[in-house]
N, C-alpha and C. Protein backbone atom coordinates (compact mmCIF):
# COMPACT_ATOMS: atom_id res chain seq x y z
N UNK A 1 -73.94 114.19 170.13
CA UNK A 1 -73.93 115.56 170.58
C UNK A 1 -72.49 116.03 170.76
N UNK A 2 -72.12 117.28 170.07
CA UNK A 2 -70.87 117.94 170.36
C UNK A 2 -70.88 118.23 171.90
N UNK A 3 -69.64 118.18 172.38
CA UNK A 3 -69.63 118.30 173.41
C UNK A 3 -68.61 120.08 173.69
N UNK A 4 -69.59 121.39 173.50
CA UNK A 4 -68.92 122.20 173.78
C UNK A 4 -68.96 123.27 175.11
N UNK A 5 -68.07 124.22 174.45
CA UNK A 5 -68.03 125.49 175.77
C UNK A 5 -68.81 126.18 175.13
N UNK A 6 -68.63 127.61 175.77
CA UNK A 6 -69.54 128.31 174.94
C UNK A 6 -68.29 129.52 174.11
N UNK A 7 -68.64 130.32 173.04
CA UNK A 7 -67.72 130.74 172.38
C UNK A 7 -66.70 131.64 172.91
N UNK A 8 -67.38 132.82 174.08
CA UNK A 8 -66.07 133.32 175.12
C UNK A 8 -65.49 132.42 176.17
N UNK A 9 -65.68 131.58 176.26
CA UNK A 9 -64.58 130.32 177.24
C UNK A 9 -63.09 130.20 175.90
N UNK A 10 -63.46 130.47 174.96
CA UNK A 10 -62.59 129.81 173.86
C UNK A 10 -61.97 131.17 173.56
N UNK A 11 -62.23 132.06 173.40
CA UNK A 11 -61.52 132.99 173.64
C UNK A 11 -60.49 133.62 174.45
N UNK A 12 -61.17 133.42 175.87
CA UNK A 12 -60.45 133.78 176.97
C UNK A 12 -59.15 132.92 177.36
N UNK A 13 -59.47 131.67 177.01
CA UNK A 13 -58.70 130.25 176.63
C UNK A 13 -57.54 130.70 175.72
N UNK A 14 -57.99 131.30 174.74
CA UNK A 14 -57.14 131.87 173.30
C UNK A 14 -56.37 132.91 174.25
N UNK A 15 -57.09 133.64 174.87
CA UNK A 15 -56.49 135.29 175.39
C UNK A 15 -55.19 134.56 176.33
N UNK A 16 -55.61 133.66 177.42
CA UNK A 16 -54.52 133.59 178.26
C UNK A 16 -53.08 132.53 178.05
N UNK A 17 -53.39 132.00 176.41
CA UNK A 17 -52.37 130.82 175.90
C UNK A 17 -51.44 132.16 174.84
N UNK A 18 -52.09 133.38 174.71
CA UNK A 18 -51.20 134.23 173.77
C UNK A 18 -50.55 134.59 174.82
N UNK A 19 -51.29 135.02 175.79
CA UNK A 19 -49.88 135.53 177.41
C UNK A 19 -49.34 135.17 177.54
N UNK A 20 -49.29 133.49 177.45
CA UNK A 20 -48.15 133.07 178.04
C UNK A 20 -47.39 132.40 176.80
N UNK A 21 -47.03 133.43 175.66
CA UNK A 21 -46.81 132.95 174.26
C UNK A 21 -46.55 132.10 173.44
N UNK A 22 -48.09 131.20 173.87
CA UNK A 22 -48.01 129.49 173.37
C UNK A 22 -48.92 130.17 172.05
N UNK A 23 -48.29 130.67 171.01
CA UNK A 23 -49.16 131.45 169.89
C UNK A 23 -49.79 130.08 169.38
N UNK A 24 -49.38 129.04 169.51
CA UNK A 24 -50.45 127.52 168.63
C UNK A 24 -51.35 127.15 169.54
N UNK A 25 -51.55 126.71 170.59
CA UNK A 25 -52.22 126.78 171.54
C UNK A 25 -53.25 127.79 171.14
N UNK A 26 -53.43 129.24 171.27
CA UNK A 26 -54.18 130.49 171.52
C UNK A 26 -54.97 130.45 170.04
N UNK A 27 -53.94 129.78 169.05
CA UNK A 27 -54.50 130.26 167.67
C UNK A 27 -55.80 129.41 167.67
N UNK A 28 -55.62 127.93 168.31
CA UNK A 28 -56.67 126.88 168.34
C UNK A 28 -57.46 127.19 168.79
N UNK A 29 -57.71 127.72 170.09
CA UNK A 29 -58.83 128.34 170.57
C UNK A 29 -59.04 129.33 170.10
N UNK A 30 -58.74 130.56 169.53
CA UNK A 30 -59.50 131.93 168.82
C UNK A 30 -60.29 131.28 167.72
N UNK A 31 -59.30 129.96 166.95
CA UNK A 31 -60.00 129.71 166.02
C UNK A 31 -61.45 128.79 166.01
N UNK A 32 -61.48 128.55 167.31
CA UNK A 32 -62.85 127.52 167.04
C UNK A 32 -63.70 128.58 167.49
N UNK A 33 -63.69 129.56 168.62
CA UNK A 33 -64.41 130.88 168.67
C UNK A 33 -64.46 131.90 167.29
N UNK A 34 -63.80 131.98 166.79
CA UNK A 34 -64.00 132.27 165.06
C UNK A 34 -65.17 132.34 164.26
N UNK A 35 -64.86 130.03 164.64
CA UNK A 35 -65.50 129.19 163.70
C UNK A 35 -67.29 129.62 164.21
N UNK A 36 -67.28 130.07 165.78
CA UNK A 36 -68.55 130.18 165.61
C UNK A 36 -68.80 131.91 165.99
N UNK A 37 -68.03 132.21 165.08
CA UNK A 37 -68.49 133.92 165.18
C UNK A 37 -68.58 135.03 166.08
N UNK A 38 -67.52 134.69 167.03
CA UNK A 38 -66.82 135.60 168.18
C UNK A 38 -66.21 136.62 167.69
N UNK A 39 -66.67 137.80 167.66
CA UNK A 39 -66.16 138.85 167.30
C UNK A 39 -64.59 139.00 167.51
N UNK A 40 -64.62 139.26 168.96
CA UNK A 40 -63.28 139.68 169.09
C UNK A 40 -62.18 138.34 168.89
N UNK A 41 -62.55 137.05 168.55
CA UNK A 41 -61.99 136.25 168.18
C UNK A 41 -61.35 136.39 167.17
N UNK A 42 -62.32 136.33 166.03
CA UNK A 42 -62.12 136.49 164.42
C UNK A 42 -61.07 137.41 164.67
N UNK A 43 -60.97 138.83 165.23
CA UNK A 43 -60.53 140.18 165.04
C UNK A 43 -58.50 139.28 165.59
N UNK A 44 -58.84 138.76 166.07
CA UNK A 44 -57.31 138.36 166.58
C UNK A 44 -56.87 137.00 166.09
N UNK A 45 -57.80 136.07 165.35
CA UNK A 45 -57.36 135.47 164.32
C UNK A 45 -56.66 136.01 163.18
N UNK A 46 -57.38 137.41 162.98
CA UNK A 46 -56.70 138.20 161.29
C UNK A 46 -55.35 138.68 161.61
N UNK A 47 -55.30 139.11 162.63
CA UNK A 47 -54.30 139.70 163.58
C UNK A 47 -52.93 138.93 163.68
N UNK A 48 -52.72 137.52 164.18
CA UNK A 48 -52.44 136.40 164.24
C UNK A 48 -51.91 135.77 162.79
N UNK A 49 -52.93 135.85 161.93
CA UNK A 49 -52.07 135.35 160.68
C UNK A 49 -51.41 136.61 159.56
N UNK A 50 -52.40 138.01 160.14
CA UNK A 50 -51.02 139.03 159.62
C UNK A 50 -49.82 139.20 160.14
N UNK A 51 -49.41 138.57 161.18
CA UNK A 51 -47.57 139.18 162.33
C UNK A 51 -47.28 137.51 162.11
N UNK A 52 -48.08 136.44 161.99
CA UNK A 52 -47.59 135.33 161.69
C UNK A 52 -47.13 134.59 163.04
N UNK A 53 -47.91 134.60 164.10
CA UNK A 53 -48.10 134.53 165.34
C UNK A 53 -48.87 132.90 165.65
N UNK A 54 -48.06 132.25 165.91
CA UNK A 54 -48.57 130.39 165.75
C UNK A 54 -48.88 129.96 164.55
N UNK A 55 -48.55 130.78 163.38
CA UNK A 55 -49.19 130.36 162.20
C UNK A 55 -47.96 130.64 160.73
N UNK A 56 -47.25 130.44 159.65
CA UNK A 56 -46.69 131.17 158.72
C UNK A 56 -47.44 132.67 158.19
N UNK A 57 -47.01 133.74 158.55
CA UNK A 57 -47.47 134.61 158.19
C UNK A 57 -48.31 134.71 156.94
N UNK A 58 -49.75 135.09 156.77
CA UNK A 58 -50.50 134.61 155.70
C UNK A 58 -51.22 135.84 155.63
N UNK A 59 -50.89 136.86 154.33
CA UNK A 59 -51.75 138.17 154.47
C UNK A 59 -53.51 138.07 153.86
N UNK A 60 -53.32 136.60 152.58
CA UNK A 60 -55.11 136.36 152.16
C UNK A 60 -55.98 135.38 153.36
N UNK A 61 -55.14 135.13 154.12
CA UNK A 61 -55.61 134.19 155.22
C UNK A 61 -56.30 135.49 156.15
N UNK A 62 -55.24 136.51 156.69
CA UNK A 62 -56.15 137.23 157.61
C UNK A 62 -56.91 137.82 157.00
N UNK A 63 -57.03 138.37 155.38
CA UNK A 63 -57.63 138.95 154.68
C UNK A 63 -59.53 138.28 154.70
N UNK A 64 -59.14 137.00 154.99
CA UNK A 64 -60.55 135.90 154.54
C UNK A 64 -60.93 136.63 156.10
N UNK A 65 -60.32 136.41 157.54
CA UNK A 65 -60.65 136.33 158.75
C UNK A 65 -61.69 137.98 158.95
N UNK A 66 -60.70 139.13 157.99
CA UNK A 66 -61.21 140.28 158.33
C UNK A 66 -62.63 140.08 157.33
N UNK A 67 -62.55 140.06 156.43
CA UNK A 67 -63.99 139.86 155.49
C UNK A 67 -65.23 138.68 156.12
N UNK A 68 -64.58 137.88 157.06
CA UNK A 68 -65.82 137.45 157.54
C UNK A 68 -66.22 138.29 158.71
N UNK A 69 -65.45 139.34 159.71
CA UNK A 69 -65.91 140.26 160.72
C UNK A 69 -67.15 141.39 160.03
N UNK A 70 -66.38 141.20 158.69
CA UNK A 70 -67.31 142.80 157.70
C UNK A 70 -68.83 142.47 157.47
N UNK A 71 -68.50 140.94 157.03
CA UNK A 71 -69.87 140.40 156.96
C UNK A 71 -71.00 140.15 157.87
N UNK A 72 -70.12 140.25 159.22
CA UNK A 72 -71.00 139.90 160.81
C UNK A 72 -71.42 141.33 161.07
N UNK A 73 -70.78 142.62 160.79
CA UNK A 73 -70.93 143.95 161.06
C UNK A 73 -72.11 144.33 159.99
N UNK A 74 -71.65 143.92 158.35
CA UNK A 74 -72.79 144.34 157.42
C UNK A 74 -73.84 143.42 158.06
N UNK A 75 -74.17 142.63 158.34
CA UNK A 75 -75.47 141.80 158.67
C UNK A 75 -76.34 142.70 159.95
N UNK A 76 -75.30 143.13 161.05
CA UNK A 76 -76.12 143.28 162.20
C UNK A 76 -76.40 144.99 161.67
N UNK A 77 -76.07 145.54 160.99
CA UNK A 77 -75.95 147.41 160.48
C UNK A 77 -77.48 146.70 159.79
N UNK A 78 -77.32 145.96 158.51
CA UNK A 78 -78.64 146.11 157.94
C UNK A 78 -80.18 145.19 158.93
N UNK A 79 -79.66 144.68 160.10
CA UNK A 79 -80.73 144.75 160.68
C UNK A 79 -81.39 145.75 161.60
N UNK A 80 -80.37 146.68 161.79
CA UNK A 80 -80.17 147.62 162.21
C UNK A 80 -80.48 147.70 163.88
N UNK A 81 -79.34 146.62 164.52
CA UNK A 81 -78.46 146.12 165.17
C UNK A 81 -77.40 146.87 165.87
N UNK A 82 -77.17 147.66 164.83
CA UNK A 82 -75.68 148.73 165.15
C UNK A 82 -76.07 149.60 163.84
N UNK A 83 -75.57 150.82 164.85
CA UNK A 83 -75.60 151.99 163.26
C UNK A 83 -74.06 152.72 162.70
């Protein structure tokens, strides 16, 4: 059994390691909240590898991060989820 948090612990984790501008630290945690589809995670992962913030600035990297948010937005629009 994985032994986890739940996906806003990893965020907030992410939120308060960018404050105190440990950008590798923050990136690790946005990114495992990401990995399991934290909105506002993803949104500051893309963020993060466009200004190049704990990471070499990577514009198809945040490009992948924003296209998987589009895909979480097209999914919940066609269940009609959000309009």
């Amino acid at each position: 059994m994985v032994n986890r948090i739940r996906e806003n612990e990893f965020t907030i984790l992410g939120m308060k390691a960018r404050n105190e501008r440990d950008y590798e630290t923050a990136m690790k945690y946005f990114k495992q909240a990401a990995e399991e589809n934290d909105e506002t995670a993803i949104c500051i992962v893309a963020n993060m590898y466009a200004n190049g913030e704990g990471v070499p600035r990577n514009k198809a990297d945040a490009q992948k991060w924003r296209r998987k948010l589009f895909e979480i937005y097209k999914k919940q629009f066609e269940e009609g989820k959000i309009e």
